[in-house]
C-alpha atoms as a PDB file:
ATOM      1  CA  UNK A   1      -2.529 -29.614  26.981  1.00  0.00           C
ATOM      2  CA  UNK A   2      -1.259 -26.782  24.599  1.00  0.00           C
ATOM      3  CA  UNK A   3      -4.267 -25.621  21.951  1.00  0.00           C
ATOM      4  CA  UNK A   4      -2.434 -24.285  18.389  1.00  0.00           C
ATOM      5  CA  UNK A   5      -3.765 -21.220  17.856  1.00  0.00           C
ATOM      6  CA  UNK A   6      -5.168 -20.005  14.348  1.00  0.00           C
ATOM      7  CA  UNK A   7      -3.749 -17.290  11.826  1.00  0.00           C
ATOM      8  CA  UNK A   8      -4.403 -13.949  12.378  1.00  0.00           C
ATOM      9  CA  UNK A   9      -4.126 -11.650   9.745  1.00  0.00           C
ATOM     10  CA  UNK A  10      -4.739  -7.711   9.095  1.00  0.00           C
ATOM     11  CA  UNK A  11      -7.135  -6.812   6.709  1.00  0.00           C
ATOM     12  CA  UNK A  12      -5.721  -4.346   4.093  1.00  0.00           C
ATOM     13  CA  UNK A  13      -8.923  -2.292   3.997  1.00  0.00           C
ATOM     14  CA  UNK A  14     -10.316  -1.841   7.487  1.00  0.00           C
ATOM     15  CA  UNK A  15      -6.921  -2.609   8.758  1.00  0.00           C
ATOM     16  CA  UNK A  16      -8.577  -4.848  11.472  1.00  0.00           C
ATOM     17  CA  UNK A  17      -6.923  -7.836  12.574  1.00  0.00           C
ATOM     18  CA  UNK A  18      -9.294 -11.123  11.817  1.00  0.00           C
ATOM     19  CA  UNK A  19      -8.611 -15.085  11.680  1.00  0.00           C
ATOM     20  CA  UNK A  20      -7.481 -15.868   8.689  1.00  0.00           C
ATOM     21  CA  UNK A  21     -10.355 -18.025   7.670  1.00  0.00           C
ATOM     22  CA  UNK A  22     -12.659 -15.025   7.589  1.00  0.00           C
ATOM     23  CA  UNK A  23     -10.467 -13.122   5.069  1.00  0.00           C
ATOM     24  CA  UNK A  24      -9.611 -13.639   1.734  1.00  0.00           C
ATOM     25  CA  UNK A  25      -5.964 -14.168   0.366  1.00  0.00           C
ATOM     26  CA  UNK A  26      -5.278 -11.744  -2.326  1.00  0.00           C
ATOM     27  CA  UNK A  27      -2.212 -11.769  -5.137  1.00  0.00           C
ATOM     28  CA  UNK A  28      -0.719 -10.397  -7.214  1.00  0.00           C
ATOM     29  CA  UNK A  29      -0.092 -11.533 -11.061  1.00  0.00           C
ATOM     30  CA  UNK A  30       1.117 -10.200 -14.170  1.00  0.00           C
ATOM     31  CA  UNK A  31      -0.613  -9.734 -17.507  1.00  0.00           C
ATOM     32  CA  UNK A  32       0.993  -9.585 -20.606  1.00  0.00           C
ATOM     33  CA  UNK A  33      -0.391  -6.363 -22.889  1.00  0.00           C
ATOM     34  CA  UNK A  34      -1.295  -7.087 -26.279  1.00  0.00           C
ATOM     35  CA  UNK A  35      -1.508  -4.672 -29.676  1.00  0.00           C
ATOM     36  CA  UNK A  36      -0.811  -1.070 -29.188  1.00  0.00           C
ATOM     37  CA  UNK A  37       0.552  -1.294 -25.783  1.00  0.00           C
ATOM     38  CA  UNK A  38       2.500  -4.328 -26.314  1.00  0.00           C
ATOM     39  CA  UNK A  39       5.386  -5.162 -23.674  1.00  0.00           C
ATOM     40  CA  UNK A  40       3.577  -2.868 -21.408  1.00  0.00           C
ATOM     41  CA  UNK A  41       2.125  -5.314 -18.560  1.00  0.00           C
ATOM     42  CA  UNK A  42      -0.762  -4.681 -16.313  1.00  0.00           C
ATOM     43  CA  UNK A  43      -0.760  -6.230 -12.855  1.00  0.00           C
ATOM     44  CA  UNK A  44      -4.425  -8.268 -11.653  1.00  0.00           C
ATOM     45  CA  UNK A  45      -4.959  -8.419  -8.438  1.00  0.00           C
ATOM     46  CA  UNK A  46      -7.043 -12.011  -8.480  1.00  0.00           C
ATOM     47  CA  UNK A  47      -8.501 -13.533  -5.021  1.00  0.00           C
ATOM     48  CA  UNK A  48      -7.331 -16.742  -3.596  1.00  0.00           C
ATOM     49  CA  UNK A  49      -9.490 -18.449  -1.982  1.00  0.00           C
ATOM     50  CA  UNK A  50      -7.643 -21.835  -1.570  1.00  0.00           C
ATOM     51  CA  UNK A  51      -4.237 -20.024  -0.590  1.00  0.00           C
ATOM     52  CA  UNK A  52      -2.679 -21.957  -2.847  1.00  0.00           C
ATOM     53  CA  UNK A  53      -0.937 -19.460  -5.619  1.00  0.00           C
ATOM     54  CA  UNK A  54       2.600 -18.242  -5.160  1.00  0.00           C
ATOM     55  CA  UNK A  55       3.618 -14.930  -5.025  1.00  0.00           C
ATOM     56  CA  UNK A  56       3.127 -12.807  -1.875  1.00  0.00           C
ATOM     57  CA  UNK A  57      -0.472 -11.811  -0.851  1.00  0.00           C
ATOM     58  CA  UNK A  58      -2.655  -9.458   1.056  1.00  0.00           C
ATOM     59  CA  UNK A  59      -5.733 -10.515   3.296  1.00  0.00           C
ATOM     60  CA  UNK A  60      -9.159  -8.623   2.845  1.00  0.00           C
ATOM     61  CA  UNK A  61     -12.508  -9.059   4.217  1.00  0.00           C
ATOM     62  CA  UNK A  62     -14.667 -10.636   1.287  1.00  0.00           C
ATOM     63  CA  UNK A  63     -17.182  -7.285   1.653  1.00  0.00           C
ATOM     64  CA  UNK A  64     -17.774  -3.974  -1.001  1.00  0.00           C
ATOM     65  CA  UNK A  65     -17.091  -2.018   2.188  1.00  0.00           C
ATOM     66  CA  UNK A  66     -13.179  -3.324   2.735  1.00  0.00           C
ATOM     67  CA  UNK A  67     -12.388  -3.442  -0.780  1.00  0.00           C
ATOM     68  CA  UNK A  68     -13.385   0.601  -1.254  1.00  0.00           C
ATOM     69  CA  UNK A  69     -11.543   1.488   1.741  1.00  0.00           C
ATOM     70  CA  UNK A  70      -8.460  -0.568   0.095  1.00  0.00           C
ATOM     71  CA  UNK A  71      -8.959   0.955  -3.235  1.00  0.00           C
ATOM     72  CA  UNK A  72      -9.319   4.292  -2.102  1.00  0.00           C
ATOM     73  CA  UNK A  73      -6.204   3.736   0.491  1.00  0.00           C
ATOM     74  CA  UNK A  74      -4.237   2.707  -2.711  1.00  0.00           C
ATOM     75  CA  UNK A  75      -3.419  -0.250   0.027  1.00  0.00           C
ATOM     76  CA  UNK A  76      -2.635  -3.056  -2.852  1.00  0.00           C
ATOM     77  CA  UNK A  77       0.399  -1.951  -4.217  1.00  0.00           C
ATOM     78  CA  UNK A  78       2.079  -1.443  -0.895  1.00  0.00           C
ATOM     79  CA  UNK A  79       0.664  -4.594   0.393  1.00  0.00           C
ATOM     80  CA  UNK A  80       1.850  -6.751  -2.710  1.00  0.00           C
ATOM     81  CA  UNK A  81       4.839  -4.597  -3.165  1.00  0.00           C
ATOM     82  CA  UNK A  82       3.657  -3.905  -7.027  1.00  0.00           C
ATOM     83  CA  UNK A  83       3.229  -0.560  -9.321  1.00  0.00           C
ATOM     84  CA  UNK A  84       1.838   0.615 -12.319  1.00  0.00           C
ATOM     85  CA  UNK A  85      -1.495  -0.497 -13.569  1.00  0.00           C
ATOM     86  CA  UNK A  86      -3.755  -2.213 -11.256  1.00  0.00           C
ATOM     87  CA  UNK A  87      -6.581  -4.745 -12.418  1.00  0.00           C
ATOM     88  CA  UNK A  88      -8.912  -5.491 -10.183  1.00  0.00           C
ATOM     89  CA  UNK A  89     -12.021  -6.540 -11.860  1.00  0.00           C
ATOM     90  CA  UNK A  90     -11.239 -10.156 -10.838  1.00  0.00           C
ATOM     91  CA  UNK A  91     -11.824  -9.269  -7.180  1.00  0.00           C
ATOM     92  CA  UNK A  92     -14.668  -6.887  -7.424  1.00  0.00           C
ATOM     93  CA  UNK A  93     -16.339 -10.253  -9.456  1.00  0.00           C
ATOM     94  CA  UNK A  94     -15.562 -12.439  -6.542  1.00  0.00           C
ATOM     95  CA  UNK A  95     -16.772  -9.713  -4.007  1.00  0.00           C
ATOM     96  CA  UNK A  96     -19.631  -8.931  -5.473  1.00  0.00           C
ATOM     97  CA  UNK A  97     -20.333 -12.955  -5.944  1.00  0.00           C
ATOM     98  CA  UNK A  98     -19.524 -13.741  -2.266  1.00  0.00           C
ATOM     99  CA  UNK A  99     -22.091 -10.787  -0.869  1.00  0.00           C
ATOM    100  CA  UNK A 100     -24.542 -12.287  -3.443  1.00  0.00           C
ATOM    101  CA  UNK A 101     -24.493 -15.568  -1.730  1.00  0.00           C
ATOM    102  CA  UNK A 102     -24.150 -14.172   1.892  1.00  0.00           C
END
């Protein structure tokens, strides 16, 4: 009898490898500037929890500690493979919502 065995994925921050289901998917998605800087667009880094949007993604543990280390690491654009201005109020929200609940 063969058991499948789950994901395992690196987290971006504490670069420790975890199952999947105790990380969160993160992406990568463009914003479109408006007024002065218009043209100019700013990258958001949203979290996925269903795994569902397209693009290429990064896995983090859903904790304030991990997402420092990434932030301070500068770990997002190398994991998404994206420059220029990052936005990542999106996923400080759903951090800070997640520990909230823990």
């Amino acid at each position: 009898m063969q058991s499948r065995s789950a994901p395992v994925r690196t987290c971006i921050g504490c670069r420790k490898r975890e199952l999947a289901a105790e990380l969160v998917r993160v992406v990568a998605q463009g914003i479109a500037a408006e007024g002065e800087n218009f043209g100019v667009e700013s990258i958001a880094i949203v979290p996925d929890p269903r795994r569902r949007l397209p693009g290429r993604g990064a896995w983090l543990h859903p904790s304030s500690a991990c997402l420092s280390q990434a932030i301070r690491r500068r770990a997002f654009g190398r994991a998404l493979r994206v420059s220029g201005n990052l936005d990542i109020s999106a996923l400080e929200q759903y951090v800070e919502n997640r520990h909230e609940h823990s």
